[in-house]
N, C-alpha and C. Protein backbone atom coordinates (compact mmCIF):
# COMPACT_ATOMS: atom_id res chain seq x y z
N UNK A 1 46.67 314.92 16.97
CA UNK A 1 47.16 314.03 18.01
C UNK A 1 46.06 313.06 18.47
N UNK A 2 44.75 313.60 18.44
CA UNK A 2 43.13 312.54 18.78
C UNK A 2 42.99 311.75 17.92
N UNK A 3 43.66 310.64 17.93
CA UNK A 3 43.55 309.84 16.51
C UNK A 3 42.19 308.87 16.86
N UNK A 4 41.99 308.89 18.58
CA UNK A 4 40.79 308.07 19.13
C UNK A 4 39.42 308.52 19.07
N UNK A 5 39.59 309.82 18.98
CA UNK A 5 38.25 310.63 18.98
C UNK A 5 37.03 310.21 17.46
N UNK A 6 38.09 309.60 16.50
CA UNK A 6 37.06 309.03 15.50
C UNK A 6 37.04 307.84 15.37
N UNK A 7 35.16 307.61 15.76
CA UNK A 7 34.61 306.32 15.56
C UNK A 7 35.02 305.07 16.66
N UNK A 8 35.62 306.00 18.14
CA UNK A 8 35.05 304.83 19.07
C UNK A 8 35.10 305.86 20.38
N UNK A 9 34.62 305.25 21.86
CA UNK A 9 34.65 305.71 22.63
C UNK A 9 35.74 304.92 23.98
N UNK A 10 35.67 305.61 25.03
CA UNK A 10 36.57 304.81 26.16
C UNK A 10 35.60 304.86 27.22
N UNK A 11 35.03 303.73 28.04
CA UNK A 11 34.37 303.13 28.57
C UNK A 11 35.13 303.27 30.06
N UNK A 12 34.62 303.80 31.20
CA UNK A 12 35.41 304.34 32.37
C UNK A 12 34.54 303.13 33.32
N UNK A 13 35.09 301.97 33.83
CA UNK A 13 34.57 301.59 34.44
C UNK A 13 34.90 301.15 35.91
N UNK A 14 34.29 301.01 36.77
CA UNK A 14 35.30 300.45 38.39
C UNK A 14 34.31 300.95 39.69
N UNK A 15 35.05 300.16 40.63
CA UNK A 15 34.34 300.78 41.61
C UNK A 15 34.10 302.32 42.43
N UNK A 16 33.00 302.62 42.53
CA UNK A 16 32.56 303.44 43.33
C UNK A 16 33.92 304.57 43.77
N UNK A 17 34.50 305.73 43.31
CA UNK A 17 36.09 306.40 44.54
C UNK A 17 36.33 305.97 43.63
N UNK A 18 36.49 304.85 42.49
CA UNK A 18 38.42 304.54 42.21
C UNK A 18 38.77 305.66 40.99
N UNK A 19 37.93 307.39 40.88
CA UNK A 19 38.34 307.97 39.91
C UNK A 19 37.84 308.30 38.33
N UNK A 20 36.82 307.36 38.28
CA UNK A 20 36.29 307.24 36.45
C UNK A 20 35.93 308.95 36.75
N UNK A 21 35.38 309.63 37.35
CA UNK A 21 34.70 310.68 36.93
C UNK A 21 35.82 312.49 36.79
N UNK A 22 36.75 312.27 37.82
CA UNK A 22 37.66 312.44 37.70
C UNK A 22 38.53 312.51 36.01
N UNK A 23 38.92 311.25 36.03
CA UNK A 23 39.78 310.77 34.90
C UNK A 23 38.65 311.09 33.26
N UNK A 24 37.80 311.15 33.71
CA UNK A 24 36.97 311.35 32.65
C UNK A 24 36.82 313.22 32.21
N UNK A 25 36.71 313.66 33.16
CA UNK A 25 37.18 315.54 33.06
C UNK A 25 38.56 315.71 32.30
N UNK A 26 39.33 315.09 32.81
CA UNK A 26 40.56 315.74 32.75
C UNK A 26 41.49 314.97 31.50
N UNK A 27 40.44 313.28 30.74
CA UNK A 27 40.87 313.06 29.07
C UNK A 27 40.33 313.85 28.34
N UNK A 28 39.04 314.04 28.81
CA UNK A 28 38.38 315.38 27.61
C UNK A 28 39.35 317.01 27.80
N UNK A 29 39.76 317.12 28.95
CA UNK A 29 40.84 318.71 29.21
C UNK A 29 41.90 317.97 28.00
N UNK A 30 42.58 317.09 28.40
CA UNK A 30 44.02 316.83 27.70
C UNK A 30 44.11 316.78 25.92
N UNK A 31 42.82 315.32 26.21
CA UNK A 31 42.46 314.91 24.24
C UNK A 31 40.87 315.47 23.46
N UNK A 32 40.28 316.61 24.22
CA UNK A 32 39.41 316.86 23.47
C UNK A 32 38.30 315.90 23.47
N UNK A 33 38.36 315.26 23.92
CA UNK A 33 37.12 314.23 23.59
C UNK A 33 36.22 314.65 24.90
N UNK A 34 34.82 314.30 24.28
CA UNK A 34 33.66 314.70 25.39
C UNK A 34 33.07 314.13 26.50
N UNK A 35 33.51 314.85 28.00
CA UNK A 35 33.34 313.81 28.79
C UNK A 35 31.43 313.41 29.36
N UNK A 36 31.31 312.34 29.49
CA UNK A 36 29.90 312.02 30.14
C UNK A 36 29.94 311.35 30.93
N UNK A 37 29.01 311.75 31.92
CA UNK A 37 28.84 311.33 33.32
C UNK A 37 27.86 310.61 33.17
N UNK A 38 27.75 309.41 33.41
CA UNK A 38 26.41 308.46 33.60
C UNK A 38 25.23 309.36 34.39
N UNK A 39 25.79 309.03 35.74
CA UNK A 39 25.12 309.16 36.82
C UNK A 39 24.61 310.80 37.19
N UNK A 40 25.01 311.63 36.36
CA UNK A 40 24.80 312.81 36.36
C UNK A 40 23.51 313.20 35.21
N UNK A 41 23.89 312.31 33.95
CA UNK A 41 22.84 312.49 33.13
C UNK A 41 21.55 311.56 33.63
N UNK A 42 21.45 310.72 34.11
CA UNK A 42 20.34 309.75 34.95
C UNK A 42 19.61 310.49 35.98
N UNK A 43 20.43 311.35 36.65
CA UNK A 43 20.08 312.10 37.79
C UNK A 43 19.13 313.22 37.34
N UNK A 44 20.23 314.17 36.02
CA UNK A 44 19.31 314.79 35.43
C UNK A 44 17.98 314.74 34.29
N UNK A 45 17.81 313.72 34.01
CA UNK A 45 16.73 313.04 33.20
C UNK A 45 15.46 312.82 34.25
N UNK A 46 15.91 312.26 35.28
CA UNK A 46 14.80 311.38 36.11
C UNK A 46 14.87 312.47 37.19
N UNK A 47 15.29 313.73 37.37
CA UNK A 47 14.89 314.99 38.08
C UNK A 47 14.83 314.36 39.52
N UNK A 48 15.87 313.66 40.09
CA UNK A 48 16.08 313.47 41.24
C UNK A 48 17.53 312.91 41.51
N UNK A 49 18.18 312.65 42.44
CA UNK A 49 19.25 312.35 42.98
C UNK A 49 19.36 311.02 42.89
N UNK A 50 20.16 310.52 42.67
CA UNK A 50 20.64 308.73 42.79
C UNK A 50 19.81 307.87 44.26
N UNK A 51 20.23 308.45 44.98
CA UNK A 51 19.93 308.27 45.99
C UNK A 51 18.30 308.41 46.59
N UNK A 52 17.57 308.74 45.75
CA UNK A 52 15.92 309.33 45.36
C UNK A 52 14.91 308.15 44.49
N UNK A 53 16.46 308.09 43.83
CA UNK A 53 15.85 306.98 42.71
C UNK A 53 15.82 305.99 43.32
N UNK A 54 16.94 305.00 43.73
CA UNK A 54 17.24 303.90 44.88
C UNK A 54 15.73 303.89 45.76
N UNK A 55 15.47 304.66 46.13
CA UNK A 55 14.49 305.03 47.59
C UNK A 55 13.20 304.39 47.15
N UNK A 56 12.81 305.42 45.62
CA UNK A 56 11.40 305.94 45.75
C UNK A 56 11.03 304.60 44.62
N UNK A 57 12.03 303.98 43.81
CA UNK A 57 11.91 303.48 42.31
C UNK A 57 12.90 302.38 42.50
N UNK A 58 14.12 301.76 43.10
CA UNK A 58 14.56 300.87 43.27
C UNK A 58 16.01 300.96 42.61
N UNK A 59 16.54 299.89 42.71
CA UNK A 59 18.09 299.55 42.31
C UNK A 59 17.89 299.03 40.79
N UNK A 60 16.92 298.48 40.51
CA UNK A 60 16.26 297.51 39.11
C UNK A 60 16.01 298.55 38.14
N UNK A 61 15.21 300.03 38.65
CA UNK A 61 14.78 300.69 37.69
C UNK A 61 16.11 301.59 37.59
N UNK A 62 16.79 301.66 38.71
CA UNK A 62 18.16 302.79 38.18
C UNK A 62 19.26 301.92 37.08
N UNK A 63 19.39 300.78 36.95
CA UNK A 63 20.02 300.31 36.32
C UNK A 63 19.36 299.51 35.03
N UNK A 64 18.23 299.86 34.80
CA UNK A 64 17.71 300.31 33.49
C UNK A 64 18.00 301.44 33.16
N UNK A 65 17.62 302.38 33.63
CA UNK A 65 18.27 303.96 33.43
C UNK A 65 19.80 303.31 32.65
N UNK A 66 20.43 302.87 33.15
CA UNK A 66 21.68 302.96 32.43
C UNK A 66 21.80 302.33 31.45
N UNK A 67 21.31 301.28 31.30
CA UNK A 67 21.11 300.28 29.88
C UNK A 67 20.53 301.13 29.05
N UNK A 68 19.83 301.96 29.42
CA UNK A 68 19.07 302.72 28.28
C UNK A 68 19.84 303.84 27.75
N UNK A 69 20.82 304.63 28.70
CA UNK A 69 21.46 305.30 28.64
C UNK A 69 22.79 305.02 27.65
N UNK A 70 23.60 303.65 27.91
CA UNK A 70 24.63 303.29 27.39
C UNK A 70 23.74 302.88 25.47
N UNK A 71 22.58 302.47 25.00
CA UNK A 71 22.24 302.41 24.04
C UNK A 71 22.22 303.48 23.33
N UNK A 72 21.65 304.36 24.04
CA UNK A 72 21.76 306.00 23.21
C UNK A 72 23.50 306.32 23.36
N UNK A 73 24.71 305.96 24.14
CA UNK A 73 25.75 306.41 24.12
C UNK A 73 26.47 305.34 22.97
N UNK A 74 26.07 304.24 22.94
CA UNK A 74 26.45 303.45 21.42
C UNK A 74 26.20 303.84 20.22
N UNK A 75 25.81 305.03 20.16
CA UNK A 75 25.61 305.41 18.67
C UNK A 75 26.18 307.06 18.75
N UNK A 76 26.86 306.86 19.43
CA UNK A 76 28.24 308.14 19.13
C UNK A 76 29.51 307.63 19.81
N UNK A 77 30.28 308.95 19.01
CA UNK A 77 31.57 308.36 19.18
C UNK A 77 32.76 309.72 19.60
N UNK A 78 33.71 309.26 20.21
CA UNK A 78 34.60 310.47 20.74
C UNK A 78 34.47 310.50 22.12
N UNK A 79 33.84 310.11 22.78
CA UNK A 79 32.98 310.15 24.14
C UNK A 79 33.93 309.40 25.61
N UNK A 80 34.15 309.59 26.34
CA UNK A 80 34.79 309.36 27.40
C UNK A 80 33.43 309.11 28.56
N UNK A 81 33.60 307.83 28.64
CA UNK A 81 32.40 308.13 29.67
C UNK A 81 32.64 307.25 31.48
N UNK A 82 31.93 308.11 32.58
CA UNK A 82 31.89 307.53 33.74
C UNK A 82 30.91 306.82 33.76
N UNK A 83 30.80 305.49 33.61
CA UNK A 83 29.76 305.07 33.88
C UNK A 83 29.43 304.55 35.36
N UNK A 84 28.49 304.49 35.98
CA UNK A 84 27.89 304.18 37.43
C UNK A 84 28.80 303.07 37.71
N UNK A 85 29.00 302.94 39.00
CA UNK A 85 30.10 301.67 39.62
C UNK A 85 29.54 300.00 39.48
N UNK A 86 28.23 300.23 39.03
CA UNK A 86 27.15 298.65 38.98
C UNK A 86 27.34 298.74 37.59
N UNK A 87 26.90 299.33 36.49
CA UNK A 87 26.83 299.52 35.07
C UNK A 87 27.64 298.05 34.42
N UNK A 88 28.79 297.87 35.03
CA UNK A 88 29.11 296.98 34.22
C UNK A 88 28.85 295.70 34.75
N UNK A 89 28.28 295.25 35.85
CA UNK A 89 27.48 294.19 36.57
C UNK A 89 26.47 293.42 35.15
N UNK A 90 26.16 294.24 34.46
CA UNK A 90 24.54 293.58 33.50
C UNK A 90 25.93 293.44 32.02
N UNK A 91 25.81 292.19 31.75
CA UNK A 91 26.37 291.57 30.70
C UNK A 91 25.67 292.73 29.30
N UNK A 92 24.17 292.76 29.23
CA UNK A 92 24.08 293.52 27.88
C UNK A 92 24.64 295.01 27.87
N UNK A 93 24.96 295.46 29.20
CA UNK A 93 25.68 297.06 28.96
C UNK A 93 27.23 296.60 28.82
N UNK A 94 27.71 295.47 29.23
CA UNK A 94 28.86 295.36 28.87
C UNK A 94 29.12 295.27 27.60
N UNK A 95 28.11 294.27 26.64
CA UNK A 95 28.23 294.64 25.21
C UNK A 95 27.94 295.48 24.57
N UNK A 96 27.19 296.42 25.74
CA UNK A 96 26.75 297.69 24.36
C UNK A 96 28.05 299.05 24.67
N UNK A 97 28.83 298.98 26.07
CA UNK A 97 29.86 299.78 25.95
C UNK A 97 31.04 299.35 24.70
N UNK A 98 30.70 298.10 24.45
CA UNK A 98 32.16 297.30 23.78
C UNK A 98 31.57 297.70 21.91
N UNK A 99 30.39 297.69 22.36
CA UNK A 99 29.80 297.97 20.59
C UNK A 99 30.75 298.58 20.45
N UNK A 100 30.99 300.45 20.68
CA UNK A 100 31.43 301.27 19.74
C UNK A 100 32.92 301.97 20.87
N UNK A 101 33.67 301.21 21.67
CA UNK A 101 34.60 301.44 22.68
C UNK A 101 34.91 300.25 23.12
N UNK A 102 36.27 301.14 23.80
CA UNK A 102 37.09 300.45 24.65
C UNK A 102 36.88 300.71 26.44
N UNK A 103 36.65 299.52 27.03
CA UNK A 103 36.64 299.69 28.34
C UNK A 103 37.57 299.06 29.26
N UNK A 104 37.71 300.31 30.12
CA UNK A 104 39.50 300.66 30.86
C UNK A 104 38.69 300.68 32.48
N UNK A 105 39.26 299.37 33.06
CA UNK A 105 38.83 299.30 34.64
C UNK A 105 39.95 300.18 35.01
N UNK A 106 39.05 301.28 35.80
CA UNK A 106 40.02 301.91 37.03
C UNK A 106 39.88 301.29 38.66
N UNK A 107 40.98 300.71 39.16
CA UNK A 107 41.50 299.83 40.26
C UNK A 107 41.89 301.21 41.30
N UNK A 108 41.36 300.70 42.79
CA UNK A 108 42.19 301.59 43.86
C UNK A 108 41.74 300.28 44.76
N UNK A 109 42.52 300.76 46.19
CA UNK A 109 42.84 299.25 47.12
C UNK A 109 41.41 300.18 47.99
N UNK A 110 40.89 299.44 48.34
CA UNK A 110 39.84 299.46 49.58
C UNK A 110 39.62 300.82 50.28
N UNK A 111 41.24 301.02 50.80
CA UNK A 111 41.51 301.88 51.63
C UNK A 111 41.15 303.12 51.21
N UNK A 112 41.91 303.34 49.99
CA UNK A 112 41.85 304.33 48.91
C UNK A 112 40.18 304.81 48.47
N UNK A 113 39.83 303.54 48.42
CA UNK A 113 37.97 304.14 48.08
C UNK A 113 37.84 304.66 49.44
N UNK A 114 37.88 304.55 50.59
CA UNK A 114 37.20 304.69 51.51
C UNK A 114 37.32 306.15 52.09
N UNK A 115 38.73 306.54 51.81
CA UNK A 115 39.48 307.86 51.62
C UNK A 115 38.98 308.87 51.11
N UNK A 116 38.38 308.22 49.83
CA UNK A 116 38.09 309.07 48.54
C UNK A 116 36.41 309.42 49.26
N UNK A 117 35.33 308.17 49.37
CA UNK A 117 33.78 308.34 49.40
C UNK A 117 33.47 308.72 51.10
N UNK A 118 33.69 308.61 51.93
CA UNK A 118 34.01 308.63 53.41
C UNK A 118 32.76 309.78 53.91
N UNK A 119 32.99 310.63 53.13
CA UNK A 119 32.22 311.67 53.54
C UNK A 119 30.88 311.98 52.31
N UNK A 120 30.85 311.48 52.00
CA UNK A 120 29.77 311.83 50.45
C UNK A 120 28.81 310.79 51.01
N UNK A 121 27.09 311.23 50.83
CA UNK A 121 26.25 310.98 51.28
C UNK A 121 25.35 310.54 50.03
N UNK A 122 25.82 310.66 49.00
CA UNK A 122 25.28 309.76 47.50
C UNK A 122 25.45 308.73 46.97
N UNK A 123 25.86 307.58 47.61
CA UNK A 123 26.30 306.56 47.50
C UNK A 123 25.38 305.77 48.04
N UNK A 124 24.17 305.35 47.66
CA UNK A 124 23.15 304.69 47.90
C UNK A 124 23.79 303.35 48.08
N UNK A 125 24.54 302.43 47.78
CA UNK A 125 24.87 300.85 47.84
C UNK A 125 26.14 301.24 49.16
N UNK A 126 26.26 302.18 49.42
CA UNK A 126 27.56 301.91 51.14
C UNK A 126 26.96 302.83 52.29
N UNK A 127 25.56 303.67 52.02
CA UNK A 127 25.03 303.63 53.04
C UNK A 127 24.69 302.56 54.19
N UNK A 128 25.27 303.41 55.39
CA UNK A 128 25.03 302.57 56.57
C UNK A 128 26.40 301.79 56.23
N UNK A 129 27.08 301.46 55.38
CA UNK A 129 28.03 300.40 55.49
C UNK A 129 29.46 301.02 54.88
N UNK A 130 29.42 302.44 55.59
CA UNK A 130 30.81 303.05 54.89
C UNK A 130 31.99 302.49 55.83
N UNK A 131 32.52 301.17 55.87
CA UNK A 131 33.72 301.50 56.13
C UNK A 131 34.64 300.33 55.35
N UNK A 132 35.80 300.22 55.78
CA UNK A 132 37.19 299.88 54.52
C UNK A 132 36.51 298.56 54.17
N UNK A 133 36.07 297.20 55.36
CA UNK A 133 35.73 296.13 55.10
C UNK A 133 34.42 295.79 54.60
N UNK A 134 33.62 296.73 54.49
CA UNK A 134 32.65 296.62 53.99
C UNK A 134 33.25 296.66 51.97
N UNK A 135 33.41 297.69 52.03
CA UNK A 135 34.08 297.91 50.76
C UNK A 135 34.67 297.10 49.82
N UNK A 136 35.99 296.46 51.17
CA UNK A 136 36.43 295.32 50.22
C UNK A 136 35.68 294.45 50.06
N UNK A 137 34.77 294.13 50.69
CA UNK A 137 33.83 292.79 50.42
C UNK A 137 33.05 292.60 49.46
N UNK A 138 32.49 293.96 48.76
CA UNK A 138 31.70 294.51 47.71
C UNK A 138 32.47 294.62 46.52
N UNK A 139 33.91 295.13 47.00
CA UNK A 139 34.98 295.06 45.54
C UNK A 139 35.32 293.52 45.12
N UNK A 140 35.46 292.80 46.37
CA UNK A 140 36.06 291.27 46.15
C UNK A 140 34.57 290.76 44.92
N UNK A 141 33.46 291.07 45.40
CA UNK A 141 32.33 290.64 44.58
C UNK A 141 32.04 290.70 43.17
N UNK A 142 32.65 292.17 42.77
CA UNK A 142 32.65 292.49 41.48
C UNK A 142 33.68 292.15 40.82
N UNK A 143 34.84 291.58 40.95
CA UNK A 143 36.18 291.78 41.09
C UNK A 143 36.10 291.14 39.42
N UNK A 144 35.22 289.41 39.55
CA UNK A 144 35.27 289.29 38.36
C UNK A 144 34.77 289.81 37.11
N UNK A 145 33.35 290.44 37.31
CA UNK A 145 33.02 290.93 36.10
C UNK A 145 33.50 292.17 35.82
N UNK A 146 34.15 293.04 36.61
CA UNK A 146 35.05 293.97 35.99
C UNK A 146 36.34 293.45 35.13
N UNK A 147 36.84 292.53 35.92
CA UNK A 147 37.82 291.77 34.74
C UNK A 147 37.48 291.59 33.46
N UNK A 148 36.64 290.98 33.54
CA UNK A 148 35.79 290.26 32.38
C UNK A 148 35.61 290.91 31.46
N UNK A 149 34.84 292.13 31.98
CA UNK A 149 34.52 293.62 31.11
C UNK A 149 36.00 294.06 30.32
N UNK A 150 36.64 294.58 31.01
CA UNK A 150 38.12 295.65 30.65
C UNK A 150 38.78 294.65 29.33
N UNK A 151 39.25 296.27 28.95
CA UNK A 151 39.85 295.85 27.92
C UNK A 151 41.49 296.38 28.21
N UNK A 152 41.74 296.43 29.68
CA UNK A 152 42.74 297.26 30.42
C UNK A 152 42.57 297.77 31.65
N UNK A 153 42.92 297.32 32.70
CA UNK A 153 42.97 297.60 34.31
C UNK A 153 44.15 298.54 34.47
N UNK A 154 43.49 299.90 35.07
CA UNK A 154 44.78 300.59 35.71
C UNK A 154 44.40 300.75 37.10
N UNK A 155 45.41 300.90 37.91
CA UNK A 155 45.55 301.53 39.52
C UNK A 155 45.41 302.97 39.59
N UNK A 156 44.63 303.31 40.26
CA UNK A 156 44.35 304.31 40.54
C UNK A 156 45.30 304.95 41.80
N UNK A 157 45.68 303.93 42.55
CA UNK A 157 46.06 304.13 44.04
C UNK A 157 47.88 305.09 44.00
N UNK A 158 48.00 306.21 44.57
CA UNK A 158 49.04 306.75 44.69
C UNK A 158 49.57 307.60 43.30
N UNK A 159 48.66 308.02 42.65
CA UNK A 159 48.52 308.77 41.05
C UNK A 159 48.02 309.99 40.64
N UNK A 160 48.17 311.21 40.13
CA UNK A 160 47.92 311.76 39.91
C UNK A 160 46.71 311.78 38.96
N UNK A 161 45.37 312.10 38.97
CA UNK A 161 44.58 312.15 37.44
C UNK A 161 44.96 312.31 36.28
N UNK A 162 46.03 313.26 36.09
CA UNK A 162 47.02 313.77 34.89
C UNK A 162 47.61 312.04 34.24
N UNK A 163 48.63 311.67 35.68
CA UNK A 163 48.99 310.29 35.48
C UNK A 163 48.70 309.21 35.26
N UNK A 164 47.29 308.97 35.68
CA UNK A 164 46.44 308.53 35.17
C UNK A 164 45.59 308.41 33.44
N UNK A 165 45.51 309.58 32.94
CA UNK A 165 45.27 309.77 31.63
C UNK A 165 46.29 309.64 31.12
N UNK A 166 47.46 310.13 31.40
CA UNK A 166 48.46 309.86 30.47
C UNK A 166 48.85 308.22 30.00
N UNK A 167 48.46 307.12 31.05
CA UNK A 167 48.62 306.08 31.43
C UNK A 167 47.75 305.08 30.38
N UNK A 168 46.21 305.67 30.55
CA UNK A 168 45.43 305.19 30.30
C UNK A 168 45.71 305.74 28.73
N UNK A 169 45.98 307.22 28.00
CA UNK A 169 46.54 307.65 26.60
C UNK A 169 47.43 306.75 26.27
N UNK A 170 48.35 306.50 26.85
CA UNK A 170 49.89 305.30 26.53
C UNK A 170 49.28 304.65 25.92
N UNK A 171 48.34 303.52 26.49
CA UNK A 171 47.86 302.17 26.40
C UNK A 171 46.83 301.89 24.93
N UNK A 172 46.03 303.06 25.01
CA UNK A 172 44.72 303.30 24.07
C UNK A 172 45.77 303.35 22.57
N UNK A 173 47.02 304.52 22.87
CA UNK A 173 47.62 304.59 21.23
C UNK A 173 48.53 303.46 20.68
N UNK A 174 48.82 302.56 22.14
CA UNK A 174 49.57 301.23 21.59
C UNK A 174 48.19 300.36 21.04
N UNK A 175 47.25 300.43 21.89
CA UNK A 175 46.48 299.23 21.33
C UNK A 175 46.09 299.61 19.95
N UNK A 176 45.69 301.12 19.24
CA UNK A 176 45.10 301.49 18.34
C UNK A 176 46.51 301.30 17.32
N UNK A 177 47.88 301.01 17.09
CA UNK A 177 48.72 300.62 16.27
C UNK A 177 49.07 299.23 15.51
């Protein structure tokens, strides 16, 4: 039934709450494919917290971390990955997710992020500025180069994760026909 699992990957990209990490557990539960967490493997490489890195080393050096990260993830395949909510901000990680995958913006409305991150204290870019309008102002910002990026926008807002993969499965086996 994994007809995707050979020779490309799916590229989880969006803002901050709207789900990539989530949706990324539960395509590898459904289709077998292996999920990776950006921001978890960055965290664990550089033996500190996101939020450590930001502090002690900057916003510049964490998002090298990921360029470097998405180069070593371009040379495998099967892979489902969350990548960090900035990741797709830098044009060369956008081409190096597109090298060997497809990348699927996950969309939620403002509210919905705010719902979701509200209480989580790892979110180095909405410290001090957790609330709905802050949010949207930061989503309105990215709005285009996530477009730009995707090779497919889904809503996250009012969905099950299940519904979600299944959504995001629909789309991947029409495009792959």
């Amino acid at each position: 039934m994994n007809q995707l699992k050979i020779g490309m990957n799916i590229m989880l990209i969006g803002f901050m709450g709207a789900g990539k990490s989530a949706v990324s557990r539960e395509m590898s539960r459904l289709y077998g494919m292996k999920a990776v967490e950006m921001d978890a493997m960055i965290e664990e490489r550089e033996g500190m917290t996101i939020n450590e890195i930001f502090a002690s080393r900057g916003e510049d050096y964490f998002r090298s971390c990921e360029t470097a990260l998405l180069e070593e993830l371009a040379g495998q395949s099967g892979l489902v990955v969350s990548c960090g909510g900035g990741a797709a901000l830098r044009p060369q990680n956008v081409a190096l997710m597109k090298k060997k995958g497809l990348v699927a913006l996950l969309t939620a409305s403002p509210e919905t992020i705010y719902s979701r991150v509200k209480d989580s204290h790892d979110r180095p870019i909405l410290n001090g500025n957790m609330t709905p309008e802050y949010i949207a102002g930061l989503m309105e910002k990215r709005k285009a180069p996530y477009r730009q990026a995707a090779d497919v926008e889904i809503s996250t807002d009012g969905k099950t994760v299940e519904e979600i993969c299944r959504e995001l499965w629909n789309w991947l086996s029409a495009y792959r026909q």
